[in-house]
C-alpha atoms as a PDB file:
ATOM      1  CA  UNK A   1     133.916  99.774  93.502  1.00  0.00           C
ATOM      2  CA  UNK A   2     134.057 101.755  96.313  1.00  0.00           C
ATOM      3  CA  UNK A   3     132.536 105.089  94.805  1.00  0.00           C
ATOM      4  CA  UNK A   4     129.130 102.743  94.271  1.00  0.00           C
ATOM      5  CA  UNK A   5     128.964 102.067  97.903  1.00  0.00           C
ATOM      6  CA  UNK A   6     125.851 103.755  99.492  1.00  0.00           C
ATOM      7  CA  UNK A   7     124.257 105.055  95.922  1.00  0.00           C
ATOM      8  CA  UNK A   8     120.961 104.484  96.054  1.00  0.00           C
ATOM      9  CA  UNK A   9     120.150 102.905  92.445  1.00  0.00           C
ATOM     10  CA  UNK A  10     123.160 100.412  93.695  1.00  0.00           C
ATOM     11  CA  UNK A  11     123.171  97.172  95.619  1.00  0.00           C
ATOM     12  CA  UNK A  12     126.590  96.511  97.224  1.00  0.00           C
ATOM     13  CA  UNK A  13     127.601  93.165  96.712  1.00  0.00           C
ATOM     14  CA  UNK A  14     128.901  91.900  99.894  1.00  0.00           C
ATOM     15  CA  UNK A  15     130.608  88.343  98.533  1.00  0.00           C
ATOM     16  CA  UNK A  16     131.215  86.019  95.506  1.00  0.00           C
ATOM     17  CA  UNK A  17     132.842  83.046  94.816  1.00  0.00           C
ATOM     18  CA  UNK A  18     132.496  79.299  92.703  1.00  0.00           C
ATOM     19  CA  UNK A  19     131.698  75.836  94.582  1.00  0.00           C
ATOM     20  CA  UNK A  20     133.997  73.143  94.075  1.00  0.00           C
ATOM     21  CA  UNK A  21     131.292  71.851  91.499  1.00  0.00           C
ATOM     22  CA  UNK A  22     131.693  75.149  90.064  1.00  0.00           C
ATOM     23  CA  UNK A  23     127.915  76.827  90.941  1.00  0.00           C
ATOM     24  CA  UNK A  24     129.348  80.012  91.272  1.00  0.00           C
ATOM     25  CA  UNK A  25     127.377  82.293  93.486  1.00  0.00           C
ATOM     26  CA  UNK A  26     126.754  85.981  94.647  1.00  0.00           C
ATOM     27  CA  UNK A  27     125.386  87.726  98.202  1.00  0.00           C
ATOM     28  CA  UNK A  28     123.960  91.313  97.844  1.00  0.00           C
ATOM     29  CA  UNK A  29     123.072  93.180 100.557  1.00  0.00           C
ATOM     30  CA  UNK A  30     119.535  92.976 101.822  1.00  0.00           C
ATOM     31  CA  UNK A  31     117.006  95.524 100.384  1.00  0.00           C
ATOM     32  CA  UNK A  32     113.766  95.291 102.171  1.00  0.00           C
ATOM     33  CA  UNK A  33     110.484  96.238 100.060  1.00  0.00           C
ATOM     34  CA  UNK A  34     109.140  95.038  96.917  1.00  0.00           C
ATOM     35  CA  UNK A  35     110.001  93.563  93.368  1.00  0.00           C
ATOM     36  CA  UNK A  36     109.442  96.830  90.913  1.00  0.00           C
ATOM     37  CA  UNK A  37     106.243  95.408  89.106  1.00  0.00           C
ATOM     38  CA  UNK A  38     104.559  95.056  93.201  1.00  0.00           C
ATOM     39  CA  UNK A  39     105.474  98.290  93.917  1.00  0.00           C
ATOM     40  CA  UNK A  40     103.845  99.687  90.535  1.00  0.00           C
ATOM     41  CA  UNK A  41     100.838  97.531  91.483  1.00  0.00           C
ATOM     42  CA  UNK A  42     100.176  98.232  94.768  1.00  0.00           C
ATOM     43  CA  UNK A  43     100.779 101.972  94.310  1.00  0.00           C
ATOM     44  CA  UNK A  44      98.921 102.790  91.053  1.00  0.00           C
ATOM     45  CA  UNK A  45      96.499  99.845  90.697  1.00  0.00           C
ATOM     46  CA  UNK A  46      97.055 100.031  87.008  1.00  0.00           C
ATOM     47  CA  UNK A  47      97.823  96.980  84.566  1.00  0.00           C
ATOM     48  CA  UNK A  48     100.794  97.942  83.214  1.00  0.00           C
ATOM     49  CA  UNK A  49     102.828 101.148  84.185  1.00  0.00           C
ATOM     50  CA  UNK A  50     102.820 104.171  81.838  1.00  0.00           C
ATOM     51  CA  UNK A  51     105.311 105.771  79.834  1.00  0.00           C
ATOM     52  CA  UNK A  52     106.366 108.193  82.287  1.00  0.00           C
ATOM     53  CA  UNK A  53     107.073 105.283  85.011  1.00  0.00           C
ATOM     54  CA  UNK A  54     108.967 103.288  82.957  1.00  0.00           C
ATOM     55  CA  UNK A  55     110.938 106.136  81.772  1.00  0.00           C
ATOM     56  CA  UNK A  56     112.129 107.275  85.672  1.00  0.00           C
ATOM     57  CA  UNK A  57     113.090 103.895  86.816  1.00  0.00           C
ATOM     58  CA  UNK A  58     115.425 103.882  83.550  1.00  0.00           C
ATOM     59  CA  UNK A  59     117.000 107.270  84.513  1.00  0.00           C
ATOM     60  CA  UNK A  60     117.701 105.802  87.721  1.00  0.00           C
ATOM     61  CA  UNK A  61     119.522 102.544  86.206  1.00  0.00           C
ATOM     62  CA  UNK A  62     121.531 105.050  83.869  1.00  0.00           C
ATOM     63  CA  UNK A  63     122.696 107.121  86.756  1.00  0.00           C
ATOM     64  CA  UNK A  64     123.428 103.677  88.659  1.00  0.00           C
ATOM     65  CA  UNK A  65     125.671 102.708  85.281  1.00  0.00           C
ATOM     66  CA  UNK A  66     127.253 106.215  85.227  1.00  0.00           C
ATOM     67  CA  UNK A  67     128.299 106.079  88.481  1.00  0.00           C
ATOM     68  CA  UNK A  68     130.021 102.472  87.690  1.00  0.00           C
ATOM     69  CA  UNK A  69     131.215 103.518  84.525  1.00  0.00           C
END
């Protein structure tokens, strides 16, 4: 897990573990900004992003998963 610290399509998780009543739970680090779909609003003012869009944040999730896998 240590190769995914610091890559930037990657947010570290910093702790995890399960309540006694068994809620299990997870604490990422803190990413300041936006949700994806604000971000897309606010900077294109369009109703639903295009093709093109779409197709860059998914390159960015497959080099996430290539760098985990």
């Amino acid at each position: 897990m240590a190769r995914l610290s610091g890559h930037p399509h990657v947010v570290t998780i910093l702790d995890h573990g399960v309540e006694e009543d068994g809620l299990a739970w997870t604490l990422y680090e803190y990413v300041p900004g936006r949700d994806l779909m604000a971000f897309h609003f606010t900077r294109e003012g369009a109703e639903h992003p295009s093709p093109g869009r779409v197709a860059g944040w998914c390159a960015g999730i497959a080099r996430a998963l290539g760098a985990a896998h």
